[in-house]
N, C-alpha and C. Protein backbone atom coordinates (compact mmCIF):
# COMPACT_ATOMS: atom_id res chain seq x y z
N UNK A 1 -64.40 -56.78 -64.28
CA UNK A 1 -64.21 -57.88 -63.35
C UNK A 1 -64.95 -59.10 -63.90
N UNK A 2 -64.15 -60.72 -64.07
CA UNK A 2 -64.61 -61.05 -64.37
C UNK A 2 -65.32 -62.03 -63.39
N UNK A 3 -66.38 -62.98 -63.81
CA UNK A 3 -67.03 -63.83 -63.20
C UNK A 3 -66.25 -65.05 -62.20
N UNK A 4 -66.59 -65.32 -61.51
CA UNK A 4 -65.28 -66.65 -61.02
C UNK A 4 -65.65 -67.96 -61.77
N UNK A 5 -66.61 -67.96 -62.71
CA UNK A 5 -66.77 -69.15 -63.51
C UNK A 5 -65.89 -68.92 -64.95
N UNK A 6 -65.54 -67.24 -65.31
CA UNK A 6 -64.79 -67.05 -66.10
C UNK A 6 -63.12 -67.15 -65.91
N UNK A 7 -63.05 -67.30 -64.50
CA UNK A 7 -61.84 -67.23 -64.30
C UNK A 7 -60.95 -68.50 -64.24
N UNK A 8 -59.58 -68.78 -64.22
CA UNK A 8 -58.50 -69.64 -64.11
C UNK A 8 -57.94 -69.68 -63.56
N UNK A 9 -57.31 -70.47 -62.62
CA UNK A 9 -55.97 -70.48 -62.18
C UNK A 9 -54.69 -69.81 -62.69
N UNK A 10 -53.30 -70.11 -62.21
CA UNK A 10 -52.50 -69.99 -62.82
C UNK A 10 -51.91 -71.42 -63.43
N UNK A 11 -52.33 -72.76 -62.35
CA UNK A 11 -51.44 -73.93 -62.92
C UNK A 11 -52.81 -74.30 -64.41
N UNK A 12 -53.86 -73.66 -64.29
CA UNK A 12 -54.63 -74.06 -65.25
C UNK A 12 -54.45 -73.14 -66.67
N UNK A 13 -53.62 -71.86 -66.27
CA UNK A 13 -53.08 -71.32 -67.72
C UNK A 13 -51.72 -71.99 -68.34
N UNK A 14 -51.17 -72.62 -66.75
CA UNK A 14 -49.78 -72.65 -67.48
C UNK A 14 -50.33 -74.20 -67.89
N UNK A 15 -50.73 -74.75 -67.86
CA UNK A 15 -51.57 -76.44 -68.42
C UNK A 15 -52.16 -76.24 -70.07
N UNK A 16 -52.52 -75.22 -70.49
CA UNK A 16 -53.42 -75.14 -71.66
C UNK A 16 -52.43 -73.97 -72.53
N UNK A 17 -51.26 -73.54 -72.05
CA UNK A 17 -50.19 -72.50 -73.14
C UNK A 17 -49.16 -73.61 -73.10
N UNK A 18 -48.74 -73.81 -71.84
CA UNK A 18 -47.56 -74.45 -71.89
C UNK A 18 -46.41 -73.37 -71.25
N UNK A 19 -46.68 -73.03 -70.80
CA UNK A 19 -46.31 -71.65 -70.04
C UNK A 19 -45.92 -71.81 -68.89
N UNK A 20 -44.71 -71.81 -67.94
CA UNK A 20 -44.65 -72.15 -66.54
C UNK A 20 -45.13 -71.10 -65.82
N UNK A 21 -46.09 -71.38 -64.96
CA UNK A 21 -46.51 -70.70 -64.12
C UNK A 21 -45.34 -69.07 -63.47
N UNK A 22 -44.27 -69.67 -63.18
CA UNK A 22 -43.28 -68.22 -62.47
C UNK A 22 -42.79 -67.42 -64.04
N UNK A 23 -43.47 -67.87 -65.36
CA UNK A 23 -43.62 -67.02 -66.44
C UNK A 23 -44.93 -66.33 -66.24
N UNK A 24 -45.71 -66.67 -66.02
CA UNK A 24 -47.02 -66.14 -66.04
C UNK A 24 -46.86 -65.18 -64.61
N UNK A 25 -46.07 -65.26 -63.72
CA UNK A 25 -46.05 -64.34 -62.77
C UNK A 25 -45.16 -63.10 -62.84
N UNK A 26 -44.33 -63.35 -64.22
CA UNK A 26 -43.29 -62.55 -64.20
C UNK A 26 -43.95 -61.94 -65.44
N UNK A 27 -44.47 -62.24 -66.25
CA UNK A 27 -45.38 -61.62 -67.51
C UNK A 27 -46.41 -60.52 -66.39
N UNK A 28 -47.10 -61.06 -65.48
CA UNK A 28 -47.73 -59.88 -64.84
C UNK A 28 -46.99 -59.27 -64.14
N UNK A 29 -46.02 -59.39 -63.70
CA UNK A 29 -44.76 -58.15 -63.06
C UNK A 29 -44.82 -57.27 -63.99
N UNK A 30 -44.58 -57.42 -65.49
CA UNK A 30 -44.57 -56.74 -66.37
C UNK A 30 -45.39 -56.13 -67.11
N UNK A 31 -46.95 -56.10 -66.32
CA UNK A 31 -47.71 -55.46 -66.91
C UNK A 31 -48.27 -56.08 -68.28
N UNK A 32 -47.68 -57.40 -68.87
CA UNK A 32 -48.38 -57.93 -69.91
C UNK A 32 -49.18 -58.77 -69.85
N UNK A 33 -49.84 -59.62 -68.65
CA UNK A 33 -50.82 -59.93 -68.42
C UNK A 33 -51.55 -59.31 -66.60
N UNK A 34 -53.18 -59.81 -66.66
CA UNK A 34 -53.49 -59.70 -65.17
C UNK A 34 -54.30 -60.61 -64.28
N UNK A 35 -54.02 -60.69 -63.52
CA UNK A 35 -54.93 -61.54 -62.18
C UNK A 35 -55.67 -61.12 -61.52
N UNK A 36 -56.67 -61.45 -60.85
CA UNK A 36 -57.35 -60.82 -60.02
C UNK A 36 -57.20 -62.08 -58.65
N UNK A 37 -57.21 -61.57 -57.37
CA UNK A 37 -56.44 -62.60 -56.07
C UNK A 37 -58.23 -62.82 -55.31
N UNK A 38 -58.25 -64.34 -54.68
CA UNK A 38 -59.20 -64.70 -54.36
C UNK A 38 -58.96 -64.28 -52.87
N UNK A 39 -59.90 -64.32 -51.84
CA UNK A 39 -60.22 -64.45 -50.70
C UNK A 39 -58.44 -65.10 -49.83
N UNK A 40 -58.21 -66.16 -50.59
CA UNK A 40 -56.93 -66.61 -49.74
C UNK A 40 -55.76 -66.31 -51.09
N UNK A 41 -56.04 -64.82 -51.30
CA UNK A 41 -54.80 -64.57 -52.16
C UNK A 41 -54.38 -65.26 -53.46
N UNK A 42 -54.81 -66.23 -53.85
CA UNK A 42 -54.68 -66.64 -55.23
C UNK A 42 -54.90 -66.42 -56.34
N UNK A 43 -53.95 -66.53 -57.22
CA UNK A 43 -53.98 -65.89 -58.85
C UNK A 43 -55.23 -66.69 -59.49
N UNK A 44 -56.10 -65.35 -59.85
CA UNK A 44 -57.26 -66.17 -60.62
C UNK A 44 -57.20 -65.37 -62.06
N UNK A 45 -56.97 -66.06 -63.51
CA UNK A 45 -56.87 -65.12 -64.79
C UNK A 45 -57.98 -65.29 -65.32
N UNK A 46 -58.34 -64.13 -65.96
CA UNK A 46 -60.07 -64.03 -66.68
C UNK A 46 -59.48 -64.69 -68.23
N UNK A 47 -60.32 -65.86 -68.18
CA UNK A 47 -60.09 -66.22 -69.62
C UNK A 47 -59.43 -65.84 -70.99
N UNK A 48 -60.09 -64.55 -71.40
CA UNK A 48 -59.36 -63.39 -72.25
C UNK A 48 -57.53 -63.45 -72.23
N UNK A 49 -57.37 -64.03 -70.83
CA UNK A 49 -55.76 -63.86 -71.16
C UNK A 49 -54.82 -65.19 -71.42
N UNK A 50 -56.15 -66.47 -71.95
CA UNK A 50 -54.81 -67.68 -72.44
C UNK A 50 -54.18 -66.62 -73.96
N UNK A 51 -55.00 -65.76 -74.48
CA UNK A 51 -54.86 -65.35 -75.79
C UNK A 51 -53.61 -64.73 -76.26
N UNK A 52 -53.82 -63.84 -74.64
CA UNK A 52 -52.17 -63.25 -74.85
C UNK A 52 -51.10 -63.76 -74.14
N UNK A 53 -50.85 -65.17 -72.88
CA UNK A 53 -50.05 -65.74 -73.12
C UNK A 53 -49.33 -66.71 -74.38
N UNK A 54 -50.67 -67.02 -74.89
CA UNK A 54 -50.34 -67.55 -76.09
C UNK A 54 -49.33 -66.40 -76.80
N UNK A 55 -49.81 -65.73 -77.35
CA UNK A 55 -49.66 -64.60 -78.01
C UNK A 55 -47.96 -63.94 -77.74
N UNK A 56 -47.84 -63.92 -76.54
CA UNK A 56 -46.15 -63.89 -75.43
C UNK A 56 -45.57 -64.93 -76.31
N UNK A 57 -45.88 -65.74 -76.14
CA UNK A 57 -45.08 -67.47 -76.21
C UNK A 57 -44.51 -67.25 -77.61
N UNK A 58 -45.92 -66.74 -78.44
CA UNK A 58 -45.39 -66.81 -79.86
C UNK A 58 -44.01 -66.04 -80.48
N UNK A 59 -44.23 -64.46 -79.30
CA UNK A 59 -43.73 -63.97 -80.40
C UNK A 59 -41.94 -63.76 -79.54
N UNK A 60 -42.04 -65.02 -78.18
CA UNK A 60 -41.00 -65.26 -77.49
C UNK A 60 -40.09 -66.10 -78.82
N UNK A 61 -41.20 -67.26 -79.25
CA UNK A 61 -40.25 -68.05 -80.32
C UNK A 61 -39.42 -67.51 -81.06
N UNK A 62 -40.63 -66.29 -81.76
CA UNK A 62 -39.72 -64.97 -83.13
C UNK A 62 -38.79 -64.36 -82.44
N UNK A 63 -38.18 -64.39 -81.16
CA UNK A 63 -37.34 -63.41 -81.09
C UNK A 63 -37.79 -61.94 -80.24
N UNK A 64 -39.19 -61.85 -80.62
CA UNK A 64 -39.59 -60.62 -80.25
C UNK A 64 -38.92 -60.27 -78.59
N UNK A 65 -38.79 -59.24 -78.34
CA UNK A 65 -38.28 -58.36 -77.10
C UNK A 65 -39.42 -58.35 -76.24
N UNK A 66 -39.49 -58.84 -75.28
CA UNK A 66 -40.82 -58.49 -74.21
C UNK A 66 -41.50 -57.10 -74.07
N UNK A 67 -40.43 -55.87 -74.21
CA UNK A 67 -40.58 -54.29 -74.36
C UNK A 67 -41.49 -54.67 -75.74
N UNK A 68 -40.88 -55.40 -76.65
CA UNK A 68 -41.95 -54.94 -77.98
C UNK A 68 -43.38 -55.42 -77.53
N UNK A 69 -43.57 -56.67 -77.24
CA UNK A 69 -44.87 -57.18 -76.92
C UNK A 69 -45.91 -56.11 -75.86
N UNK A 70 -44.94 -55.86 -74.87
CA UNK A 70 -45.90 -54.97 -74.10
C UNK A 70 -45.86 -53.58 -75.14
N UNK A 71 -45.29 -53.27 -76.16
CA UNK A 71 -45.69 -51.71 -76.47
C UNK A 71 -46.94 -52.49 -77.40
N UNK A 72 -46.55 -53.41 -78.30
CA UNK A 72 -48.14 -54.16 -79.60
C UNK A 72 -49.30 -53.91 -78.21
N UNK A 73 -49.02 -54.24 -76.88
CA UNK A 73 -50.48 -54.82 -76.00
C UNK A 73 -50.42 -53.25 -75.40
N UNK A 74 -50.36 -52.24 -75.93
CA UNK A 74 -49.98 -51.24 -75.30
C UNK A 74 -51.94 -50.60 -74.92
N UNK A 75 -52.24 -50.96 -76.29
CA UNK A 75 -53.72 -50.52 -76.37
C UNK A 75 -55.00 -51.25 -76.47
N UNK A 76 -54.28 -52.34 -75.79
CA UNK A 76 -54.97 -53.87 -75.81
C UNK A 76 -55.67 -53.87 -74.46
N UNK A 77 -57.12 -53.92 -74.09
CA UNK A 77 -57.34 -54.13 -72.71
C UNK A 77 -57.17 -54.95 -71.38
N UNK A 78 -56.79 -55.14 -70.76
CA UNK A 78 -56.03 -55.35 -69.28
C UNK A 78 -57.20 -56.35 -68.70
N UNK A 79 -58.58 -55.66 -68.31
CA UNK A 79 -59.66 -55.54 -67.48
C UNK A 79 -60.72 -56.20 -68.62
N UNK A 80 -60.61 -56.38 -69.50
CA UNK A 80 -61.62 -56.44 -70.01
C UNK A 80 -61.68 -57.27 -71.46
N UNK A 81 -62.25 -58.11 -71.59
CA UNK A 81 -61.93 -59.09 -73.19
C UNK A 81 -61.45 -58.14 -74.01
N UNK A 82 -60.97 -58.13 -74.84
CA UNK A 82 -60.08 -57.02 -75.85
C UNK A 82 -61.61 -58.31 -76.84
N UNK A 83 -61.92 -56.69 -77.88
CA UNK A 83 -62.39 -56.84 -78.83
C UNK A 83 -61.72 -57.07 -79.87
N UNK A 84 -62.40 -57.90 -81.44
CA UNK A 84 -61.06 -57.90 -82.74
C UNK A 84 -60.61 -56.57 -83.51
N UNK A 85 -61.18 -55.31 -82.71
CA UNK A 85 -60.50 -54.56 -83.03
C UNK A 85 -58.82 -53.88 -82.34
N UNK A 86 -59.55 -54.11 -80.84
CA UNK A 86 -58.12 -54.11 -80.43
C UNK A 86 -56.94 -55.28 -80.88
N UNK A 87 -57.37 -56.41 -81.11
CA UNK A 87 -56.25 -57.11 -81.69
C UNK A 87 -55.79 -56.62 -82.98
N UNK A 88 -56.46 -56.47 -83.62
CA UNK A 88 -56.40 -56.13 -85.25
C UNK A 88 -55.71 -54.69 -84.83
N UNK A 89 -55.93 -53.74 -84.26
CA UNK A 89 -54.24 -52.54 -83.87
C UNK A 89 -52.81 -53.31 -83.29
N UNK A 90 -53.28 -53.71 -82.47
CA UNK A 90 -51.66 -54.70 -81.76
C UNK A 90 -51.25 -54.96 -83.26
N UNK A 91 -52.14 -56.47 -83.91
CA UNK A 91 -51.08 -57.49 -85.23
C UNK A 91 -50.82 -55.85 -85.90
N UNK A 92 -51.24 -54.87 -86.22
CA UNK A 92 -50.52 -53.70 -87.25
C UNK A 92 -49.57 -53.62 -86.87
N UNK A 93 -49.11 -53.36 -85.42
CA UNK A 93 -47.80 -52.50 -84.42
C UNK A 93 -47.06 -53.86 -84.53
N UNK A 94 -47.60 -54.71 -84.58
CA UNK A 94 -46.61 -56.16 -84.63
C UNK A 94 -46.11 -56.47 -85.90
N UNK A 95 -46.75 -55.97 -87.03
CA UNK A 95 -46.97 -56.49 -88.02
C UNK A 95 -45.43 -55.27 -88.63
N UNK A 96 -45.31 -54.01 -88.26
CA UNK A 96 -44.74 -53.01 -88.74
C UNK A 96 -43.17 -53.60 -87.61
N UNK A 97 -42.84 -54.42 -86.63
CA UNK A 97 -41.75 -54.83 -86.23
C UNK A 97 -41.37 -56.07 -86.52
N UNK A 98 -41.93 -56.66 -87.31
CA UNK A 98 -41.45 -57.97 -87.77
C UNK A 98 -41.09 -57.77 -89.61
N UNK A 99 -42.03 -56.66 -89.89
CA UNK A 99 -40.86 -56.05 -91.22
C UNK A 99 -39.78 -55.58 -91.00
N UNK A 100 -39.33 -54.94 -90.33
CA UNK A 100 -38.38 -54.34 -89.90
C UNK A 100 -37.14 -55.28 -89.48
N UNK A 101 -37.54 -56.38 -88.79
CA UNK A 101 -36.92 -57.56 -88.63
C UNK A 101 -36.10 -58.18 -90.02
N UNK A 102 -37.16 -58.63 -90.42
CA UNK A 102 -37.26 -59.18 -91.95
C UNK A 102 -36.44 -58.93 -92.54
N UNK A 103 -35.93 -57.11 -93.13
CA UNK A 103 -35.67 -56.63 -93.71
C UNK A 103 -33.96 -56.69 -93.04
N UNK A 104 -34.10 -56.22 -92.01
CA UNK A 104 -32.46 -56.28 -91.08
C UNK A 104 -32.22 -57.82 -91.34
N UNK A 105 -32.66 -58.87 -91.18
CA UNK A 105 -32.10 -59.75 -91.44
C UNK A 105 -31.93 -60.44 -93.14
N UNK A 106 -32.54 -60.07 -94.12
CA UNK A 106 -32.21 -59.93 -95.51
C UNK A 106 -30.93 -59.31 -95.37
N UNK A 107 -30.84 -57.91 -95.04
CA UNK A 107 -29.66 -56.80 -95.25
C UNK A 107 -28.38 -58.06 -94.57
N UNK A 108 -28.36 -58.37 -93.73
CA UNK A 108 -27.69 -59.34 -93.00
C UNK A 108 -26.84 -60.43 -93.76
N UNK A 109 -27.80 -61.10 -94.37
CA UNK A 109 -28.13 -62.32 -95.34
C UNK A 109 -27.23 -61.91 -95.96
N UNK A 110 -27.47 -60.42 -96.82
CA UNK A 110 -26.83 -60.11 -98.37
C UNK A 110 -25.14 -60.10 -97.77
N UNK A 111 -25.05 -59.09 -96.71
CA UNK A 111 -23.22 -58.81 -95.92
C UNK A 111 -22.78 -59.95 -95.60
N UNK A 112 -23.15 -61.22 -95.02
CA UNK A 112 -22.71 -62.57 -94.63
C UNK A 112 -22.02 -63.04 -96.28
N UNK A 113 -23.03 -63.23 -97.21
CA UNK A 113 -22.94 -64.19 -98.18
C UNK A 113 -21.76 -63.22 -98.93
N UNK A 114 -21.63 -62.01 -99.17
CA UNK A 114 -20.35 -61.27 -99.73
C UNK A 114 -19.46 -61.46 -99.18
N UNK A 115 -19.29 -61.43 -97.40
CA UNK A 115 -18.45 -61.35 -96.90
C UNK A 115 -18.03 -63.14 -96.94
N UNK A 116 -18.37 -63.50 -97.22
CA UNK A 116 -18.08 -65.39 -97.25
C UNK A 116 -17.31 -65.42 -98.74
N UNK A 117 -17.98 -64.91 -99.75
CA UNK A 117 -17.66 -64.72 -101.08
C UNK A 117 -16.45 -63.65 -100.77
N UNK A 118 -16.63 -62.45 -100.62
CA UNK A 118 -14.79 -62.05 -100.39
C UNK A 118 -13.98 -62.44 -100.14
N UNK A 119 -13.52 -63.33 -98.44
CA UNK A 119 -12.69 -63.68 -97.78
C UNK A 119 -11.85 -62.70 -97.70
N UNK A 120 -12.29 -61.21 -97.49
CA UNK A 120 -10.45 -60.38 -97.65
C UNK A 120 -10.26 -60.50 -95.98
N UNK A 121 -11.13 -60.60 -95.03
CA UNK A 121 -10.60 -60.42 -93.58
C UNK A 121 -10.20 -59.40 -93.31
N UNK A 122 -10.35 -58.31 -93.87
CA UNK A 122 -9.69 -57.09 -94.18
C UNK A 122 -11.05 -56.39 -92.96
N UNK A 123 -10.30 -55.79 -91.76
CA UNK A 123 -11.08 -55.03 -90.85
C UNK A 123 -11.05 -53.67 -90.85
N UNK A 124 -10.33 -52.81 -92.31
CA UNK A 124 -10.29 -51.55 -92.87
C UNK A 124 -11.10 -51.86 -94.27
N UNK A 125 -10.94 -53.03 -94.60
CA UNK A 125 -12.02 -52.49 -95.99
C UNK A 125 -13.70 -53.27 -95.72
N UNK A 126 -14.13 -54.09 -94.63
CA UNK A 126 -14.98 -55.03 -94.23
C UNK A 126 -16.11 -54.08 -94.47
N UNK A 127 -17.46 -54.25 -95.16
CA UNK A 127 -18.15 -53.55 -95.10
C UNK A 127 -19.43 -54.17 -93.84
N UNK A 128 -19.33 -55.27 -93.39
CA UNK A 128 -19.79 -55.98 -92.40
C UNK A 128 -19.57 -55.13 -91.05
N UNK A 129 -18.04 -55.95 -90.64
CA UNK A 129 -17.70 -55.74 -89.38
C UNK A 129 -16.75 -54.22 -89.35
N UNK A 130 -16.59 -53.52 -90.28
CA UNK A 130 -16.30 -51.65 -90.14
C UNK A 130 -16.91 -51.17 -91.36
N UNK A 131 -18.19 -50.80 -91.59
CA UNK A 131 -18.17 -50.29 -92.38
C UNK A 131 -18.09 -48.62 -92.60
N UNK A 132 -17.46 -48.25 -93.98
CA UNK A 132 -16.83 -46.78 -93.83
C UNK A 132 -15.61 -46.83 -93.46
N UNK A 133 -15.03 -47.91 -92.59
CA UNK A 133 -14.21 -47.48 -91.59
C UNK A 133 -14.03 -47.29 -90.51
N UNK A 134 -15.68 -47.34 -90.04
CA UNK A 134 -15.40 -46.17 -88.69
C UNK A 134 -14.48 -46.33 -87.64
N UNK A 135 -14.03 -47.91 -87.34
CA UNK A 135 -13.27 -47.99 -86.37
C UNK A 135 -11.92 -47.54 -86.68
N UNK A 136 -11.39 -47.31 -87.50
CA UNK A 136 -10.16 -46.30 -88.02
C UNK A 136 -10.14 -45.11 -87.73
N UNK A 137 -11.08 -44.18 -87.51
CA UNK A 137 -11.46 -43.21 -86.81
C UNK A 137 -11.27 -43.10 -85.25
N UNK A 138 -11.29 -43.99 -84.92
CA UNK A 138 -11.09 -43.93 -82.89
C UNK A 138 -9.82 -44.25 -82.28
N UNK A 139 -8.80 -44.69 -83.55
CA UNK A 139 -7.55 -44.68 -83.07
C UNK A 139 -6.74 -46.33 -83.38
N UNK A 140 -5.51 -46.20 -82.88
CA UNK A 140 -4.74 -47.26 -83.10
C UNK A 140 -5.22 -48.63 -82.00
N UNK A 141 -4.89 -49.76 -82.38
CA UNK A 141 -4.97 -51.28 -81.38
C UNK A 141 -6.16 -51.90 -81.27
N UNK A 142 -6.30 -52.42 -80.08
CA UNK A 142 -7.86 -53.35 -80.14
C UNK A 142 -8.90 -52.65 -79.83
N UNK A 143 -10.07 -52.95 -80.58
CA UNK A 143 -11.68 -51.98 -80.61
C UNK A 143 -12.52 -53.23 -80.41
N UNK A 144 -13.03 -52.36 -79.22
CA UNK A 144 -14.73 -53.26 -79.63
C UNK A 144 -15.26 -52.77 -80.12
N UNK A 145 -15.81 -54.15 -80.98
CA UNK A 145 -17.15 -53.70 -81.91
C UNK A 145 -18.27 -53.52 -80.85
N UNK A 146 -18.83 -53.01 -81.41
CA UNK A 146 -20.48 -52.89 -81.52
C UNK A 146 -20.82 -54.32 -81.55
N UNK A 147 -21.83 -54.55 -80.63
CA UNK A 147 -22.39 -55.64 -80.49
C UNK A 147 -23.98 -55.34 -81.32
């Protein structure tokens, strides 16, 4: 628990991230940040957490999945300043889904720029949009892809 001299508002987190406040309420719906409520019910945040709205925001820009962020803050403390060791586990778990990223979007890169360089349009030989074939396998007429 922290001090009430350690603590914040919510219009005073969303003032110093840039963060709208009904984000910061919906980030604690989700268990990725917390408040503690004053006497007349008001959101008060213990300092420790501009770090990981920040931290949200950032990896909102990359793309990241909110599920991913809360699994990186999985072992990150709630209640209590997270030490640089708990950060330094999160950036690993973060660090091992943004290769993974990386890499899917290289693989991406390489099928775009062939498939630009082919032009066959060919949706039996496409190694992009069927590859193998597979949609030749499920039968005759219109298929959805895979999104």
């Amino acid at each position: 628990v922290s001090s009430p001299a350690e603590l914040l508002s919510d219009g005073e987190i969303s003032r110093r991230t840039a963060v709208p406040i009904s984000s910061l309420h919906y980030y604690e719906r989700l268990g990725l940040i917390s408040s503690q409520r004053t006497a007349g019910n008001q959101r008060r945040y213990p300092r420790h957490m501009l770090r990981r709205v920040a931290l949200i925001s950032v990896a909102k820009r990359l793309g990241i999945l909110l599920d991913d962020v809360r699994e990186a803050f999985k072992d990150v403390p709630l209640s209590t300043t997270p030490t640089q060791e708990d950060w330094q586990r999160a950036s690993r778990s973060w660090k091992k889904v943004l290769e993974q990223r990386r890499l899917g979007i290289e693989r991406l890169e390489q099928e775009l720029t062939g498939c630009i360089v082919c032009g066959c349009l060919s949706m039996k030989a496409c190694a992009l949009l069927n590859p193998d074939d597979a949609l030749g396998d499920t039968g005759a007429g219109a298929l959805r892809l895979p999104v």
